[in-house]
Protein backbone atom coordinates (compact mmCIF):
# COMPACT_ATOMS: atom_id res chain seq x y z
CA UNK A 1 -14.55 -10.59 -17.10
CA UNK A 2 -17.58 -9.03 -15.02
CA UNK A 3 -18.02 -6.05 -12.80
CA UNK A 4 -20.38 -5.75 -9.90
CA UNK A 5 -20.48 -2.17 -8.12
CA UNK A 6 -20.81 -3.09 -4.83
CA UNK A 7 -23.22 -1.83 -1.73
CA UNK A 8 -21.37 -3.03 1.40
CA UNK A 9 -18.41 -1.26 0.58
CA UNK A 10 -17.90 1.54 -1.72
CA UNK A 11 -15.91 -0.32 -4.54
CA UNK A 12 -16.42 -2.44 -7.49
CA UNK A 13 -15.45 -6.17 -7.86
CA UNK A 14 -14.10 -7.39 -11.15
CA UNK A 15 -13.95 -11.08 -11.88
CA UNK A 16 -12.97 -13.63 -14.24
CA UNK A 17 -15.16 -15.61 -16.16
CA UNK A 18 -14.38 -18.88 -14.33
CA UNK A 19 -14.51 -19.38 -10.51
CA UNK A 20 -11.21 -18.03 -8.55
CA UNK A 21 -9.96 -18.97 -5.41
CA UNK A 22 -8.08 -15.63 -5.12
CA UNK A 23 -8.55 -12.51 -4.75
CA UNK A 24 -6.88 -9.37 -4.30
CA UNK A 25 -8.32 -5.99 -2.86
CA UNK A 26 -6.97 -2.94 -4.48
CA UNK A 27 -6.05 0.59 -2.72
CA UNK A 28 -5.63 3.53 -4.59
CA UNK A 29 -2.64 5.93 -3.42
CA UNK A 30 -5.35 9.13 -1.56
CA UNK A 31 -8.15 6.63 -0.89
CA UNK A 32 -10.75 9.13 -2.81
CA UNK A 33 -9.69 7.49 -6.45
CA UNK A 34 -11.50 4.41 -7.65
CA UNK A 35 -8.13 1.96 -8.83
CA UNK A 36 -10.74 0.47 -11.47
CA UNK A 37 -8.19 -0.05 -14.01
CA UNK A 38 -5.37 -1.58 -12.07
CA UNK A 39 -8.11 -3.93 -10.63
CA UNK A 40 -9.36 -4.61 -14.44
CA UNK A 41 -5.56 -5.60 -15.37
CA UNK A 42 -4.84 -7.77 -12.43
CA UNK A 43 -8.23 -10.05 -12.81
CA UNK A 44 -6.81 -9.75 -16.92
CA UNK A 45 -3.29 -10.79 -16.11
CA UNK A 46 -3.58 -12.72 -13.48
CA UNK A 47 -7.20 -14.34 -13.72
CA UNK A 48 -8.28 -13.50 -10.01
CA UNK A 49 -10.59 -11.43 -8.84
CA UNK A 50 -9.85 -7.73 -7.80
CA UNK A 51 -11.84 -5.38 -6.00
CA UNK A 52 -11.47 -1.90 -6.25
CA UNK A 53 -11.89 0.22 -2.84
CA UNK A 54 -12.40 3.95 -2.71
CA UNK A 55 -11.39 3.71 1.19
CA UNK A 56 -10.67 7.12 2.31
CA UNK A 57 -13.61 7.56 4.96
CA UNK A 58 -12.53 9.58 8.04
CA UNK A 59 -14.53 9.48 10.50
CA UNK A 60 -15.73 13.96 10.34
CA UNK A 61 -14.40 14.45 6.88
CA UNK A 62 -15.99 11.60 4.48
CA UNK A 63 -14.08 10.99 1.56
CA UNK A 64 -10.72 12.31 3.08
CA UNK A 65 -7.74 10.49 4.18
CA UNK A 66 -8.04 11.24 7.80
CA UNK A 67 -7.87 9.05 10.66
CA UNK A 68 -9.22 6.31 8.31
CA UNK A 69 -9.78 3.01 10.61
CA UNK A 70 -8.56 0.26 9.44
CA UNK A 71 -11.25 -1.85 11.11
CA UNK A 72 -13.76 -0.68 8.98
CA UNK A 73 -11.25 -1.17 5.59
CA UNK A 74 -11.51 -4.86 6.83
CA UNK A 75 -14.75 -4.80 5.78
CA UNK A 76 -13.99 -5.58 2.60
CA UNK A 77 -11.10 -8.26 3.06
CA UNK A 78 -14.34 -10.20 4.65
CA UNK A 79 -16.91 -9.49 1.92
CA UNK A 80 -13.79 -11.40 -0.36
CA UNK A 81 -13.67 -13.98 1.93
CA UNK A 82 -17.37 -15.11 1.27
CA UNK A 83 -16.80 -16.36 -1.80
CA UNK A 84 -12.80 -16.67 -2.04
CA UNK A 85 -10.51 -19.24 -0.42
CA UNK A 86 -7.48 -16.63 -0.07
CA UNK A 87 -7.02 -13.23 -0.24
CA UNK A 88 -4.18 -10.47 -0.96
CA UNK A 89 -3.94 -6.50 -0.88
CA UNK A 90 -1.94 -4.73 -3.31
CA UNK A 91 -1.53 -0.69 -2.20
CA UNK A 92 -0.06 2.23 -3.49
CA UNK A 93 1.29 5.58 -1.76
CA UNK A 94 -1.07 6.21 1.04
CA UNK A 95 -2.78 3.01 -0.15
CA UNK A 96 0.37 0.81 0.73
CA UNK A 97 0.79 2.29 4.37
CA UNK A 98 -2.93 1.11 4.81
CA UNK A 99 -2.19 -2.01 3.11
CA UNK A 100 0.77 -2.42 5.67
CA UNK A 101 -1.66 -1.65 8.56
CA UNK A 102 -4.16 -4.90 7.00
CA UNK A 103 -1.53 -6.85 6.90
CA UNK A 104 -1.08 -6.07 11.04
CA UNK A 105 -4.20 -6.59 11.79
CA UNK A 106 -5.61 -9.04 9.88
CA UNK A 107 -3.77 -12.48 9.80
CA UNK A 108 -5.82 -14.29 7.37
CA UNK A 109 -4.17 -12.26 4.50
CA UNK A 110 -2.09 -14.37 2.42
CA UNK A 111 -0.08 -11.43 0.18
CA UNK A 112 0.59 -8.28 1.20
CA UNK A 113 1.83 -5.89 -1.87
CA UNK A 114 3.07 -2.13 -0.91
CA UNK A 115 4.42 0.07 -3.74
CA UNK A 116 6.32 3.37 -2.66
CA UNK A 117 5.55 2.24 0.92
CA UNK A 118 6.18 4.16 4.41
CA UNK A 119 7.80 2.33 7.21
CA UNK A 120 5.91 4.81 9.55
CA UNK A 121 1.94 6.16 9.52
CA UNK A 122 2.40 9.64 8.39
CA UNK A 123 0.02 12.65 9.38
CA UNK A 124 -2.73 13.52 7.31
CA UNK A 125 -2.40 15.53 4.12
CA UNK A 126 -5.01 16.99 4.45
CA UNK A 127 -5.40 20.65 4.61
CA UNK A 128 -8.18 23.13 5.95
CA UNK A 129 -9.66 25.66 4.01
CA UNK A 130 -6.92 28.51 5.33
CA UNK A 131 -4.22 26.15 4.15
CA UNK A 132 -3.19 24.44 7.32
CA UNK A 133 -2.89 20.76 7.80
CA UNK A 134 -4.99 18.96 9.83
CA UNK A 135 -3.13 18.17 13.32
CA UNK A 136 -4.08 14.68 12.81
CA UNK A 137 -3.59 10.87 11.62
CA UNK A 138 -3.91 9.20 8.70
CA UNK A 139 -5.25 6.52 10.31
CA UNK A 140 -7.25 4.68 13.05
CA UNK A 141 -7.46 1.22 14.54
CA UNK A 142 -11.09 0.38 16.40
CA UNK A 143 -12.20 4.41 16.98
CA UNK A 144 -8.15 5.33 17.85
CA UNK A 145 -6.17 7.32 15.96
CA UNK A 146 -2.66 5.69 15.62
CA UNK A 147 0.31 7.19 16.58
CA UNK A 148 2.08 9.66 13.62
CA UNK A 149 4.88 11.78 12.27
CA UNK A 150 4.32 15.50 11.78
CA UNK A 151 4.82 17.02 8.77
CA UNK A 152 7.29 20.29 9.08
CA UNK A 153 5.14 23.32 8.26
CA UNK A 154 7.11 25.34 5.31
CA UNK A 155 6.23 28.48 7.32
CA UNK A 156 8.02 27.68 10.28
CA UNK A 157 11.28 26.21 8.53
CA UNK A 158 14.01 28.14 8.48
CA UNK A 159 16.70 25.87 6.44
CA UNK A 160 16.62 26.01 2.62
CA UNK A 161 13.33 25.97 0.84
CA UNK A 162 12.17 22.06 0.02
CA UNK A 163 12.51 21.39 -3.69
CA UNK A 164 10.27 18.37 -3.09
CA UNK A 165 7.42 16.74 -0.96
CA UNK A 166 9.89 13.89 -0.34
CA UNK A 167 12.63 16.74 0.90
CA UNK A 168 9.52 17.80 3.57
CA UNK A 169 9.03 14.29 4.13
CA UNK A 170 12.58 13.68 5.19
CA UNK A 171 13.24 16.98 7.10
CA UNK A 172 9.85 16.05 9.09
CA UNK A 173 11.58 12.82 10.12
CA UNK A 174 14.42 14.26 11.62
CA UNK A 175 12.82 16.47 13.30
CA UNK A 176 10.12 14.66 14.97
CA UNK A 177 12.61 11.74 15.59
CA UNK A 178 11.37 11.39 19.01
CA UNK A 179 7.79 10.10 17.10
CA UNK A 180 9.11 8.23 14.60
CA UNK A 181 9.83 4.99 16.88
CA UNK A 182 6.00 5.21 18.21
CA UNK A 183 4.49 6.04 14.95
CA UNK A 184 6.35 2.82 12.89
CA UNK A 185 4.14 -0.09 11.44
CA UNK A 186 4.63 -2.96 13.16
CA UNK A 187 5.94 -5.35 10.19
CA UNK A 188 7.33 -7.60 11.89
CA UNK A 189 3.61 -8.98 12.61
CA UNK A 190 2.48 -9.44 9.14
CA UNK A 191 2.15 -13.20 8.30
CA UNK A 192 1.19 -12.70 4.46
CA UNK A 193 4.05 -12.74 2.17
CA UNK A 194 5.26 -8.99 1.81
CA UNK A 195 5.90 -7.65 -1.66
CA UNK A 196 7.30 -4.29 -1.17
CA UNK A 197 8.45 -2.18 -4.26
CA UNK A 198 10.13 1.30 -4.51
CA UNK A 199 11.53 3.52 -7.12
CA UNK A 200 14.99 5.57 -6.97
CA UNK A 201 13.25 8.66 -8.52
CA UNK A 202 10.21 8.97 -5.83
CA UNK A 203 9.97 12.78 -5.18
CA UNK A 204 7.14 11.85 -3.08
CA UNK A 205 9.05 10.50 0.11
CA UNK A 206 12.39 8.02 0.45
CA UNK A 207 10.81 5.24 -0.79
CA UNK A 208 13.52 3.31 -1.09
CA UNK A 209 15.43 3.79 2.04
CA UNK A 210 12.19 3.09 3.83
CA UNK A 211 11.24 -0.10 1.94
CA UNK A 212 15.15 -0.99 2.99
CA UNK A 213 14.12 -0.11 6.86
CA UNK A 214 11.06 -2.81 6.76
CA UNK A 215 13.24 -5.44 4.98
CA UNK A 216 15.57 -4.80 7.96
CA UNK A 217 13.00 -4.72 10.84
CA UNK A 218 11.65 -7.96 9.43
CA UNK A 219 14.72 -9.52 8.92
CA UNK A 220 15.74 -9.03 12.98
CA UNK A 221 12.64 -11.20 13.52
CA UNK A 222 13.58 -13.75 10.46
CA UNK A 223 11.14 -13.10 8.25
CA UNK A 224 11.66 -12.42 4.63
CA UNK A 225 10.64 -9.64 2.91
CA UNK A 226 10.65 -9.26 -1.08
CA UNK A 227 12.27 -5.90 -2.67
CA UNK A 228 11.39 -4.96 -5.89
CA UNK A 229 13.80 -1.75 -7.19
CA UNK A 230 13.90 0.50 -10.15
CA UNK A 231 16.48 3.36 -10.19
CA UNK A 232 14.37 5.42 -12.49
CA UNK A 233 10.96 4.65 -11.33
CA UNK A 234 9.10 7.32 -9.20
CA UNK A 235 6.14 6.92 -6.90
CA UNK A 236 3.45 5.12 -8.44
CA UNK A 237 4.67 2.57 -10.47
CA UNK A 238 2.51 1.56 -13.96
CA UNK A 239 1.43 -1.94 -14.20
CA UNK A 240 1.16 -3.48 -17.71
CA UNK A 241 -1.86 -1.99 -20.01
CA UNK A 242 -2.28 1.10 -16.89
CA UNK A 243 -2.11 4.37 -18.16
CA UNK A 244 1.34 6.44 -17.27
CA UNK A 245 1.59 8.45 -14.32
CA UNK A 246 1.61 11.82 -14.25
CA UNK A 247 4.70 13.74 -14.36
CA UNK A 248 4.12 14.91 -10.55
CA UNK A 249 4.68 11.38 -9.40
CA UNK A 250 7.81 11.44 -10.89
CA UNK A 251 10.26 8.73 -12.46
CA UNK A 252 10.52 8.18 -16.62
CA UNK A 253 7.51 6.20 -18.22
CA UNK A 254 10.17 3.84 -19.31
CA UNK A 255 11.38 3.37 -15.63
CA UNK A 256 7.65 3.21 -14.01
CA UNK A 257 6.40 0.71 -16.19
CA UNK A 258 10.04 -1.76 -15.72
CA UNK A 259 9.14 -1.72 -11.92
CA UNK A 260 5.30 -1.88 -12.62
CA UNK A 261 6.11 -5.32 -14.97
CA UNK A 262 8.32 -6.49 -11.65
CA UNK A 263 5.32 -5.86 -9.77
CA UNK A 264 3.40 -7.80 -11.73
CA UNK A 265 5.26 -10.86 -12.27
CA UNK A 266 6.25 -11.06 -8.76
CA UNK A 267 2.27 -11.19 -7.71
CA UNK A 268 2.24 -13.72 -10.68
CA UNK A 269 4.19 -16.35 -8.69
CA UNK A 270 2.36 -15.98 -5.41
CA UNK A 271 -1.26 -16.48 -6.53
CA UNK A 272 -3.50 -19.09 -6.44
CA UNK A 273 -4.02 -20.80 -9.83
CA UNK A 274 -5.80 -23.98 -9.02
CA UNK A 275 -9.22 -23.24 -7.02
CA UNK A 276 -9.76 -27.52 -6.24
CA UNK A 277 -6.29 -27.58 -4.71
CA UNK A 278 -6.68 -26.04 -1.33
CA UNK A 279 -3.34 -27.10 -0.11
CA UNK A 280 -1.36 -24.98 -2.83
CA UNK A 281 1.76 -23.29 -1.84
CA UNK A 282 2.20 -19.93 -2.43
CA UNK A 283 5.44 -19.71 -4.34
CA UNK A 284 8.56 -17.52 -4.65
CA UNK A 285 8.48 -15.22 -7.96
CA UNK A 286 11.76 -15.38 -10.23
CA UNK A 287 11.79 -11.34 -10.37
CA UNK A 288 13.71 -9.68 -12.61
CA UNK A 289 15.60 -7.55 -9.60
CA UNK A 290 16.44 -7.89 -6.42
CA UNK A 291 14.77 -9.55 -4.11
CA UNK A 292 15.52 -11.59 -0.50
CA UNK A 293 16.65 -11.31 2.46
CA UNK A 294 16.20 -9.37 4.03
CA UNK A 295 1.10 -11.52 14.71
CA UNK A 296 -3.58 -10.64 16.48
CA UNK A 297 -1.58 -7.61 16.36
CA UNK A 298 -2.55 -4.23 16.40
CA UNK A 299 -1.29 -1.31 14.74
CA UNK A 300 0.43 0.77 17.71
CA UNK A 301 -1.76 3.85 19.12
């Protein structure tokens, strides 16, 4: 296994000792981490290669995850392609709403793999020095900043206090519901297989019900999404050999890493083992939990 710190992009690419014909870039869940390790296990486990982006970049606030354009995150999908026959994402938390948004925009993606995904972009998190959020996106497509959902401002709540980000998360989508129909990621326009997982315990936002609401919106255009679902996993699942989570992202270690060895398995099954065979299918994972039923597009501004 070698590692090459890259200068096009600001990531490093891990690879196997033999040639790959896959390869899989890797988002952390703020954009301003460097997923290193989970890139170092997946070229491990799964003998590909794995690049690991630090991709938050807004456009005034470097190194922030606002209105971060996806063009420019494509960047990287086409430095893979210059040596790799087929690629993937795999995205966590913030990371898996951008990896949602690749798979939009850019068809040539084979696997798309979303842990503790959105079914909507959400508005920044970030906050300005005085402790107010930023009135803006979390993303942009070509210069644009797509369309979002709010985020209720404690102050001017007056229902019970919010024992959690993911009870903010939820109050903010009822009461923007006028946005949330303009601010949704247009799933039903990824081509690449979709992997989506989600834990019961997320106190981050509702996961699950949202992983659910893609399945659904993909399903009304018959296309099948995968599921992966651990009651007592939280919001950033721990892939085999990954250090745990902290205790913030909730779930039980025992619980993250059950849904982190689904993960796992389930990108297993859909890579590319064979780099002479370019006609290989990818193939259906037997997961360990449900899975089934359930464009070039843009991301909607």
């Amino acid at each position: 296994m070698r590692e090459e710190q890259l200068s096009a992009v600001d990531g490093v690419l891990v690879r196997p000792d033999e040639k790959t014909p896959m390869a899989l870039l890797v988002l952390g869940p703020t954009g301003e981490e460097l997923p290193l390790e989970r890139a170092r296990v997946l070229c491990r486990e799964l003998d590909v290669s794995a690049l690991a982006l630090r991709w938050a970049c807004g456009p005034d606030m470097p190194g922030q995850l606002v209105e971060v354009d996806v063009e420019r995150v494509q960047s990287a999908i086409d430095l893979l392609f210059a040596e790799h026959l087929r690629i993937g994402v795999v995205g966590a938390s913030h990371g898996a709403e951008l990896a949602l948004l690749l798979g939009v925009a850019d068809l040539r993606l084979e696997l798309v793999v979303a842990m503790s995904a959105p079914s909507v972009v959400w508005q920044s998190p970030v906050e300005t020095p005085e402790g107010d959020r930023v009135d803006r996106s979390s993303f942009a497509f070509d210069g644009e900043p797509l369309e979002f959902v709010p985020l209720v401002d404690s102050r001017d709540w007056d229902g019970p206090d919010f024992r959690s980000e993911k009870e903010l998360r939820t109050a903010s989508l009822r009461r923007y519901a006028a946005r949330v129909a303009s601010a949704r990621i247009h799933v039903e326009d990824i081509s690449a297989d979709l992997v989506l997982a989600a834990g019961g315990a997320d106190p981050r936002w509702p996961s699950a019900v949202m992983a659910e609401e893609i399945r659904e919106q993909r399903s009304s255009h018959e296309l099948t999404t995968s599921v992966l679902h651990y009651a007592g996993a939280g919001h950033l699942p721990v892939l085999p050999g990954e250090p745990p989570a902290p205790e913030s992202a909730g779930g039980t270690p025992e619980g993250n890493a059950a849904l982190g060895r689904q993960i796992l398995e389930a990108i297993r099954g859909r890579v590319v083992v064979d780099f002479e065979d370019e006609d290989v299918e990818v193939v259906e994972a037997d997961g360990p939990d449900e899975s089934d039923e359930p464009g070039e597009p843009t991301p909607e501004r």
